[in-house]
PDB file of N, CA and C in Angstrom:
ATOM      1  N   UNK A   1     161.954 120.716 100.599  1.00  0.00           N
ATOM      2  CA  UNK A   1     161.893 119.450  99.881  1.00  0.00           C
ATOM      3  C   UNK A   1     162.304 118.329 100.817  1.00  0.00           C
ATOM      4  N   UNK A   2     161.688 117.375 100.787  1.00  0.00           N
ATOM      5  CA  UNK A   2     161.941 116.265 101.650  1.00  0.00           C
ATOM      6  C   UNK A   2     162.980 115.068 100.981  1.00  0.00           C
ATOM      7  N   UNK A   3     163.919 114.766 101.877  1.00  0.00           N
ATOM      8  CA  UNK A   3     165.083 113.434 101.066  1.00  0.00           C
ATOM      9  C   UNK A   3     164.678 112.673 101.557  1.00  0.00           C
ATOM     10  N   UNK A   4     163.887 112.081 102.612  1.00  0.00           N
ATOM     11  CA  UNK A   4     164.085 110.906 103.010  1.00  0.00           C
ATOM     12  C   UNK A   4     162.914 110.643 102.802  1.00  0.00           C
ATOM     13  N   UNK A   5     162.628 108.846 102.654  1.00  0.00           N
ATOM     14  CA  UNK A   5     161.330 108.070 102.417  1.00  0.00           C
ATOM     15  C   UNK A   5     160.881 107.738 104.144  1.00  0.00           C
ATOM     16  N   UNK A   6     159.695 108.137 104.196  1.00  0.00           N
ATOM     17  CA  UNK A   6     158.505 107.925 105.393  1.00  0.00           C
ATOM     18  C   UNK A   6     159.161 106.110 105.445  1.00  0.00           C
ATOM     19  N   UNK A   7     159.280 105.965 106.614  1.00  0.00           N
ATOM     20  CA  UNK A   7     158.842 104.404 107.393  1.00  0.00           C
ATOM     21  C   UNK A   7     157.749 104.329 108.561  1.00  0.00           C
ATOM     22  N   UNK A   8     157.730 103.484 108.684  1.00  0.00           N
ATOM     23  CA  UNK A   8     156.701 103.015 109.683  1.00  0.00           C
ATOM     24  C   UNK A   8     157.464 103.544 110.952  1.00  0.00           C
ATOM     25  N   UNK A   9     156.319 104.766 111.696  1.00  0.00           N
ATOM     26  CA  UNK A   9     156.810 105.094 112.694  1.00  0.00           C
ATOM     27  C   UNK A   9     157.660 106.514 112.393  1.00  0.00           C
ATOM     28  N   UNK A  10     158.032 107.121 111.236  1.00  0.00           N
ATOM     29  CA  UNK A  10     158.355 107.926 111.092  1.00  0.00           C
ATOM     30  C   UNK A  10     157.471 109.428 111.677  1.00  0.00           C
ATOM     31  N   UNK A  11     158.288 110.558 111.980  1.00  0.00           N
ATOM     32  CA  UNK A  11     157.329 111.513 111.950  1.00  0.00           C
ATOM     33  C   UNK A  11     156.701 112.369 110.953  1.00  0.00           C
ATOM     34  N   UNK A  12     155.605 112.447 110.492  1.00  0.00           N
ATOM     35  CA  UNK A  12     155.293 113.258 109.416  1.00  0.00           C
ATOM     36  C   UNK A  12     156.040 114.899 109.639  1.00  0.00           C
ATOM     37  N   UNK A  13     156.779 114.928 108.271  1.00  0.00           N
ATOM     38  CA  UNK A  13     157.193 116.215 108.306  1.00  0.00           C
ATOM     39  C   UNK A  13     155.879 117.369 108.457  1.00  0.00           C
ATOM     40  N   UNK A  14     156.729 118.652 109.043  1.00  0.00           N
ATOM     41  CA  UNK A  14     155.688 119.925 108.934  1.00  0.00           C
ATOM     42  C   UNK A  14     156.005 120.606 107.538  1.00  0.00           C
ATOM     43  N   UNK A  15     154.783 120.441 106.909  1.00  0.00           N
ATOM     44  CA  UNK A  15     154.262 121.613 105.626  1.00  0.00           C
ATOM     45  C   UNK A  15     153.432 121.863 105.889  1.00  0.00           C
ATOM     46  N   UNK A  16     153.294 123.310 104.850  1.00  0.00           N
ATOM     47  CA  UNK A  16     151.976 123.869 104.170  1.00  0.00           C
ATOM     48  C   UNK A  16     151.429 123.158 102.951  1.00  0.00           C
ATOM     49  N   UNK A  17     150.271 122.710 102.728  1.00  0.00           N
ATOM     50  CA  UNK A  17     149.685 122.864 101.315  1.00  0.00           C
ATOM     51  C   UNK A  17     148.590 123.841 101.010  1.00  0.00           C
ATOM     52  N   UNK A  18     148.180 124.543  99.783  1.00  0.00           N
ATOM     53  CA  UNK A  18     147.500 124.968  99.307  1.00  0.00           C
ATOM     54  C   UNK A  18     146.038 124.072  98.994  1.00  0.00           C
ATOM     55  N   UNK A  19     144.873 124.545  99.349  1.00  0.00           N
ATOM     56  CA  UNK A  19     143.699 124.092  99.206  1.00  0.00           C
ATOM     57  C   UNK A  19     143.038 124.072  97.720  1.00  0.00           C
ATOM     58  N   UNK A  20     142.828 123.435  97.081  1.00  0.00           N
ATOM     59  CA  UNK A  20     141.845 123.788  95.917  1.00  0.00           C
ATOM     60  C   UNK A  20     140.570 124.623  95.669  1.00  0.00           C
ATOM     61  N   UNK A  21     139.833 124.758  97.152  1.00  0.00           N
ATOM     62  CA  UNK A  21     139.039 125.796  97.198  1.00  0.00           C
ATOM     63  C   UNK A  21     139.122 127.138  97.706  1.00  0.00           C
ATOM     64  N   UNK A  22     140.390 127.153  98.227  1.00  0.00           N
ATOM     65  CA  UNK A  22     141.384 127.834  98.711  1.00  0.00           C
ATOM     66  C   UNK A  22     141.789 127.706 100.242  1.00  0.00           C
ATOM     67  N   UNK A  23     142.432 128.997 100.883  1.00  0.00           N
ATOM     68  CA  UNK A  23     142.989 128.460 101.790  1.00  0.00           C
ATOM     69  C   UNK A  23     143.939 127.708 101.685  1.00  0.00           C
ATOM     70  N   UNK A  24     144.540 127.095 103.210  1.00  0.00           N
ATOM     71  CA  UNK A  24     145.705 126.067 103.267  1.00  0.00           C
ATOM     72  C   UNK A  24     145.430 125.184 104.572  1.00  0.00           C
ATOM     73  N   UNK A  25     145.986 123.987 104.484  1.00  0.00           N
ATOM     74  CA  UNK A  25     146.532 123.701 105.587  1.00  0.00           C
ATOM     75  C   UNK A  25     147.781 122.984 106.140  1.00  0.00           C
ATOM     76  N   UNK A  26     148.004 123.061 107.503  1.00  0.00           N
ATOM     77  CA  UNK A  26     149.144 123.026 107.676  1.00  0.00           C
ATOM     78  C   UNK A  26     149.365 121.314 108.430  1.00  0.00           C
ATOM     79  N   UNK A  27     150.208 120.587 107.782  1.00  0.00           N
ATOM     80  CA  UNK A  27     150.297 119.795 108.408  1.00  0.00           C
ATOM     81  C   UNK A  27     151.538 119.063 109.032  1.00  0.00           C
ATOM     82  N   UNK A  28     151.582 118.529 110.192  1.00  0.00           N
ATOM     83  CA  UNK A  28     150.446 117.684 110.740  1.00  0.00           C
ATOM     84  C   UNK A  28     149.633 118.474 111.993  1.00  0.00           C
ATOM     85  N   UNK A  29     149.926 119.909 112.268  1.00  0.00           N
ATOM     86  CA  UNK A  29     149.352 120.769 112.923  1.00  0.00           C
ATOM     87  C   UNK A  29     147.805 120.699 112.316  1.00  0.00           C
ATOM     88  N   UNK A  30     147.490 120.910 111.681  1.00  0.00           N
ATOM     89  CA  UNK A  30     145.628 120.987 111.350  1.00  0.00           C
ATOM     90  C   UNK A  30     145.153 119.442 111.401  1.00  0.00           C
ATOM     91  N   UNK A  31     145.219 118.635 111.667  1.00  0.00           N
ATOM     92  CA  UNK A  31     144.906 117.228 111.665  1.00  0.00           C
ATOM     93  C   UNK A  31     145.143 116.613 112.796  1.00  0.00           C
ATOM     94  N   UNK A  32     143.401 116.301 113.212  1.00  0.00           N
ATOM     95  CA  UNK A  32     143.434 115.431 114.098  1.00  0.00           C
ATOM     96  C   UNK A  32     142.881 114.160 114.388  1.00  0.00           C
ATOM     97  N   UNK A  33     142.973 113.413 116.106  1.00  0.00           N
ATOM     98  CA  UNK A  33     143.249 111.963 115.636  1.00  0.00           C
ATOM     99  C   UNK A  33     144.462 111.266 115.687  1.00  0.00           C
ATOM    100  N   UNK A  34     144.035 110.475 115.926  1.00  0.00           N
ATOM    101  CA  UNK A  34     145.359 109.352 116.306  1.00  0.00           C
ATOM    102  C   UNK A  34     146.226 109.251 114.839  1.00  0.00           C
ATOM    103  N   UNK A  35     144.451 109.135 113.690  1.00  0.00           N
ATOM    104  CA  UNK A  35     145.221 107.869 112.763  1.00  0.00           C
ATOM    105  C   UNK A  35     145.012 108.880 111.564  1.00  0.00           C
ATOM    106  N   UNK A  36     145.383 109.399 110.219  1.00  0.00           N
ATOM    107  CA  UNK A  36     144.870 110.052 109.434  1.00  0.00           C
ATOM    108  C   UNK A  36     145.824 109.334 108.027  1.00  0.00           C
ATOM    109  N   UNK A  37     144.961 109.764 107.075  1.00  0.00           N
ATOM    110  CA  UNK A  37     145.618 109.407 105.569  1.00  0.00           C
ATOM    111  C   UNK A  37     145.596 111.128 104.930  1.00  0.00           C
ATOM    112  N   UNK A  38     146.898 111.180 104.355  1.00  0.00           N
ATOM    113  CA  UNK A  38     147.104 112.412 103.239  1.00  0.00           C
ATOM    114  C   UNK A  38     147.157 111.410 102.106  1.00  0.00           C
ATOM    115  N   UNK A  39     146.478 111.835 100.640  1.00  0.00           N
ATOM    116  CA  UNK A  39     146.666 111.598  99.481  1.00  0.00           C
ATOM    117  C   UNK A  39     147.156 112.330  98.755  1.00  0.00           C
ATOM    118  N   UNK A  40     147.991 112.386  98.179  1.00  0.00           N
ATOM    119  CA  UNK A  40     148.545 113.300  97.176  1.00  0.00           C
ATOM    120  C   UNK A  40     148.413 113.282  95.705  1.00  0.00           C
ATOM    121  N   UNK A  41     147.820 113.866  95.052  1.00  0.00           N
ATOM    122  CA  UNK A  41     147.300 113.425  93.577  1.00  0.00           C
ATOM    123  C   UNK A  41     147.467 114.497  92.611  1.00  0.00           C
ATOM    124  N   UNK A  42     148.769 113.859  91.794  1.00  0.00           N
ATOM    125  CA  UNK A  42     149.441 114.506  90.843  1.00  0.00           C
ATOM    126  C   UNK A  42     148.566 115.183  89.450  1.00  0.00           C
ATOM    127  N   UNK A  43     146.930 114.866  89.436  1.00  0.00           N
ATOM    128  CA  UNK A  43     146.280 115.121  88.213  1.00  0.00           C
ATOM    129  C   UNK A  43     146.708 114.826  86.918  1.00  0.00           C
ATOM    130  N   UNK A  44     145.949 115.112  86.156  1.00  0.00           N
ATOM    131  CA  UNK A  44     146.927 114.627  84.440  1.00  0.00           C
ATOM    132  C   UNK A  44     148.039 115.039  84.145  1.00  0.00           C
ATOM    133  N   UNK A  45     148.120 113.109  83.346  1.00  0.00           N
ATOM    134  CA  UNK A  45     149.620 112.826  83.504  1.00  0.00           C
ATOM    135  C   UNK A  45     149.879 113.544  82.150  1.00  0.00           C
TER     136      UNK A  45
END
């Protein structure tokens, strides 16, 4: 579980997530590129 809030310049922590079609990936190891966006989307509320 993560305590602290991301700032500018922070390092993205290392997790796993689970894929919806399955699989996983691991990030920020599977992602590449300078610049990337994760979304995280909680589904119905």
């Amino acid at each position: 579980m993560m305590n602290e809030k991301l700032d500018t310049g922070s390092q993205f922590p290392n997790m796993s997530l689970n894929l919806v079609g399955g699989g996983e990936i691991k990030l920020p190891n599977d992602m590449d590129g300078n610049y990337n966006v994760v979304v995280f989307y909680r589904g119905h509320w």
